[in-house]
C-alpha atoms as a PDB file:
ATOM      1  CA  UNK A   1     -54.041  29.217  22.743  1.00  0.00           C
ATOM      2  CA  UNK A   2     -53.778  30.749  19.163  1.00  0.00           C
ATOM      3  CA  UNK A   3     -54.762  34.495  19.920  1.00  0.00           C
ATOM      4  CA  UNK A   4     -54.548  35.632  16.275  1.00  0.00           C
ATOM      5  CA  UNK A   5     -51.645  38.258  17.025  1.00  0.00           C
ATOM      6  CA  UNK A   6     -47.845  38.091  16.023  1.00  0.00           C
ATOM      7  CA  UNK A   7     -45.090  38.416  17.819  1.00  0.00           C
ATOM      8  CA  UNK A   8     -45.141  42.602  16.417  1.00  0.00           C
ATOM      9  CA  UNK A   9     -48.111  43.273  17.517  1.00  0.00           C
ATOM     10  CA  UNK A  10     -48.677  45.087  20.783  1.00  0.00           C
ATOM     11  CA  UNK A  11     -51.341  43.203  23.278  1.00  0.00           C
ATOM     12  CA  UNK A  12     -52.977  44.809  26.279  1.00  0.00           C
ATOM     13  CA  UNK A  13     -54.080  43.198  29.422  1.00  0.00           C
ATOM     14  CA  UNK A  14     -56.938  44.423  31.523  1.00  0.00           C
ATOM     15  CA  UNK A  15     -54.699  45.488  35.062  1.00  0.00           C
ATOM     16  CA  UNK A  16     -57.605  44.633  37.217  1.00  0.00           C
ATOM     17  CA  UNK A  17     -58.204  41.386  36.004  1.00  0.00           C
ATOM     18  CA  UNK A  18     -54.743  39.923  35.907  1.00  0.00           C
ATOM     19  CA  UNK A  19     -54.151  37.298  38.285  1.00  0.00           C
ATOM     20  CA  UNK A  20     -51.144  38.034  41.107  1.00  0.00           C
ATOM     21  CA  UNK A  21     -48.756  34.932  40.924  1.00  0.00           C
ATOM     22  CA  UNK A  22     -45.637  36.167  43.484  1.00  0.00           C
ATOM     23  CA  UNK A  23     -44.578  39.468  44.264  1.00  0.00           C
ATOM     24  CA  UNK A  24     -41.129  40.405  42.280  1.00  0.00           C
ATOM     25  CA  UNK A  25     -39.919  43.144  44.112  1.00  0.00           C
ATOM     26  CA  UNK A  26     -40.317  46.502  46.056  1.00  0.00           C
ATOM     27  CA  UNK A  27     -39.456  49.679  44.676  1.00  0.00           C
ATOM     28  CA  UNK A  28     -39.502  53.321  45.893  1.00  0.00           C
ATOM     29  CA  UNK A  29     -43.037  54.084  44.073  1.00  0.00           C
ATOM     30  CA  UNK A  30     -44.466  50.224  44.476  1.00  0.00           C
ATOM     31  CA  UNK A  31     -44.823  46.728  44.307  1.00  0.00           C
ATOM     32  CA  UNK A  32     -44.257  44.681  41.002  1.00  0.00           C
ATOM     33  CA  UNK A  33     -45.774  41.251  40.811  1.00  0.00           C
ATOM     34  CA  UNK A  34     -45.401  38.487  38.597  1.00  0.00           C
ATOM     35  CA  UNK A  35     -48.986  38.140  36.601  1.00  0.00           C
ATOM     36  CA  UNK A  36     -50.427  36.445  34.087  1.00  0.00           C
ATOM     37  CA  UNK A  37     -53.271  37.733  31.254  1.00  0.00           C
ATOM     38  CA  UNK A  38     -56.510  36.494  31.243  1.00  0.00           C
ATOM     39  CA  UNK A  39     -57.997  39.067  28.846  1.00  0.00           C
ATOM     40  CA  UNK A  40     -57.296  36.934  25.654  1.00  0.00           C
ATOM     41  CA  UNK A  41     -59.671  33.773  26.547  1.00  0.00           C
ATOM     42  CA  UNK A  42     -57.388  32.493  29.306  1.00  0.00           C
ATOM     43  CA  UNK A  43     -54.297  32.765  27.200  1.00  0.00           C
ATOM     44  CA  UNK A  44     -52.235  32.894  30.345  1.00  0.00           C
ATOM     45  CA  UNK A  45     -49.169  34.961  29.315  1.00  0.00           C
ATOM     46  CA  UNK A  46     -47.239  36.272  31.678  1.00  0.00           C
ATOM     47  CA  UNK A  47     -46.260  40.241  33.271  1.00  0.00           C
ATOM     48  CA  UNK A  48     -44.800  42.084  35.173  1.00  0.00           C
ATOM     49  CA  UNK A  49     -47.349  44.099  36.682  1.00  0.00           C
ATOM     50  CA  UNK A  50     -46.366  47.464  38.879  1.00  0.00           C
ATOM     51  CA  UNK A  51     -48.500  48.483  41.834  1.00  0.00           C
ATOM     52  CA  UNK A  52     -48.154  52.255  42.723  1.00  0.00           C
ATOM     53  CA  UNK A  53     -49.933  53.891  44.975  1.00  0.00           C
ATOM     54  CA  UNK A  54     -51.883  57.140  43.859  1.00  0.00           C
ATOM     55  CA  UNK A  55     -55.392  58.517  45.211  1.00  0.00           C
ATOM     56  CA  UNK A  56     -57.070  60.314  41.841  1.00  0.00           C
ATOM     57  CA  UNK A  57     -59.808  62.497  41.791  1.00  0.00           C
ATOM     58  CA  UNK A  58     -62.490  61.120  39.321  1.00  0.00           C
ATOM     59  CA  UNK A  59     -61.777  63.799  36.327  1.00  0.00           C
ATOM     60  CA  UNK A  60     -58.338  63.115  36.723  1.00  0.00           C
ATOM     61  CA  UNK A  61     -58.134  58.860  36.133  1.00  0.00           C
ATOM     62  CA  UNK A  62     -58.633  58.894  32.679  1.00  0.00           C
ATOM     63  CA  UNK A  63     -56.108  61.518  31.455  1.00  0.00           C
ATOM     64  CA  UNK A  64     -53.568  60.064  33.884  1.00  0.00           C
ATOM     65  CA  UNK A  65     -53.831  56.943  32.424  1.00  0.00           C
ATOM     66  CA  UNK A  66     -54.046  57.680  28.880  1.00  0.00           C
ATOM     67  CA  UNK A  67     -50.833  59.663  29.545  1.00  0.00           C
ATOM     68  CA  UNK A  68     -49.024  56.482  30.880  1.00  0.00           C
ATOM     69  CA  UNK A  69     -50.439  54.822  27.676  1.00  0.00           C
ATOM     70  CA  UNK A  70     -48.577  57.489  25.507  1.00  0.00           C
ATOM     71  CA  UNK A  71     -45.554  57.476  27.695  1.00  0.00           C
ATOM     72  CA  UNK A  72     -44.630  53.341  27.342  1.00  0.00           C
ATOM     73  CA  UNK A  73     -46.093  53.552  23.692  1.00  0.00           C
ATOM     74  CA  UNK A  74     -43.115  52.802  22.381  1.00  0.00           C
ATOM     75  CA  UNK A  75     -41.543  49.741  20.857  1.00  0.00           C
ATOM     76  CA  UNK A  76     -37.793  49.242  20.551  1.00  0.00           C
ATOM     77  CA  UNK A  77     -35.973  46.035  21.195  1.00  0.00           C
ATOM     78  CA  UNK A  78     -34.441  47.831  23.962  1.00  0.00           C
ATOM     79  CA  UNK A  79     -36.874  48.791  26.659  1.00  0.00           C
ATOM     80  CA  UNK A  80     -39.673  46.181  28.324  1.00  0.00           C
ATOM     81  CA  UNK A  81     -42.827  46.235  26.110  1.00  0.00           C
ATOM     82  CA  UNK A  82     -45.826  48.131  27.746  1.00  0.00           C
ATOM     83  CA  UNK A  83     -48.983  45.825  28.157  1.00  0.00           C
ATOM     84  CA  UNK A  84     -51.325  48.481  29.558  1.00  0.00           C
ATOM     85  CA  UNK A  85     -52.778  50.719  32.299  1.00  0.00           C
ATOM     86  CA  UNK A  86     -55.424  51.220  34.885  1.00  0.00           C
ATOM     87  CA  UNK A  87     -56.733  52.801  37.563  1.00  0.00           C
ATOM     88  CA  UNK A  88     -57.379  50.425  40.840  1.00  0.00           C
ATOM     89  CA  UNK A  89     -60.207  52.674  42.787  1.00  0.00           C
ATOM     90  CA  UNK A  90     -60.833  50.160  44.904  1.00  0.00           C
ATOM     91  CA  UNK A  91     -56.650  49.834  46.332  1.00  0.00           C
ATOM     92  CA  UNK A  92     -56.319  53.561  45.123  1.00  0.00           C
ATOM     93  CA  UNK A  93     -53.450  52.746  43.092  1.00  0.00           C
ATOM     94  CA  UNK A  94     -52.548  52.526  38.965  1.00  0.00           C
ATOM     95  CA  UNK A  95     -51.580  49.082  37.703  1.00  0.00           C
ATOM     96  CA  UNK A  96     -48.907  49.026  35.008  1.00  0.00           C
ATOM     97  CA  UNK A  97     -48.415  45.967  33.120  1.00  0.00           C
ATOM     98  CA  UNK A  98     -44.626  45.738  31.577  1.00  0.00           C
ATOM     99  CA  UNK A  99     -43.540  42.699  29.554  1.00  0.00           C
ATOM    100  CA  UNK A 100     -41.705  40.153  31.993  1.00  0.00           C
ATOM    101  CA  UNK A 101     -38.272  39.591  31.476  1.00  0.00           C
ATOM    102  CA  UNK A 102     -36.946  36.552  33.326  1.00  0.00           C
ATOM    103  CA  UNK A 103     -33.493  36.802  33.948  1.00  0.00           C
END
């Protein structure tokens, strides 16, 4: 599906939509699991998306977040592209979505 954006442009999935194809891996602060984005009308790409688990007091979620946003802001050909943030209430935990590399 044609979603308008080029390959430059930055894209940002909604963390607590994305469907959970197979879990990647276990690290010390979480699970990451092989997702894919729904947000553009079903556009399907695919993420890595990073589980951690964190309980956050209610003031707290949305400067957290927008922190992580400002953190992985950056583009270089280097380091995994950043696809977005969120706060899971529900599983206590903040989703990070990191462009999949498949190795």
């Amino acid at each position: 599906a044609d979603t308008g954006l080029t390959l430059e442009e930055a894209w940002e999935v909604d963390c607590l939509q994305a469907g959970r194809q197979e879990k990647l891996g276990k690290g010390s602060s979480g699970d990451v699991w092989l997702s894919i984005e729904t947000s553009y009308a079903g556009s399907g790409r695919r993420f890595a998306l990073k589980i951690v688990p964190i309980t956050l007091k209610p003031a707290d979620i949305v400067p957290v977040v927008d922190q992580l946003r400002d953190l992985y802001s950056s583009r270089h050909p280097n380091v995994t592209a950043f696809h977005g943030a969120a706060y899971d209430g529900e599983q206590c935990s903040i989703c990070i979505a990191f462009e999949y590399m498949d190795l």
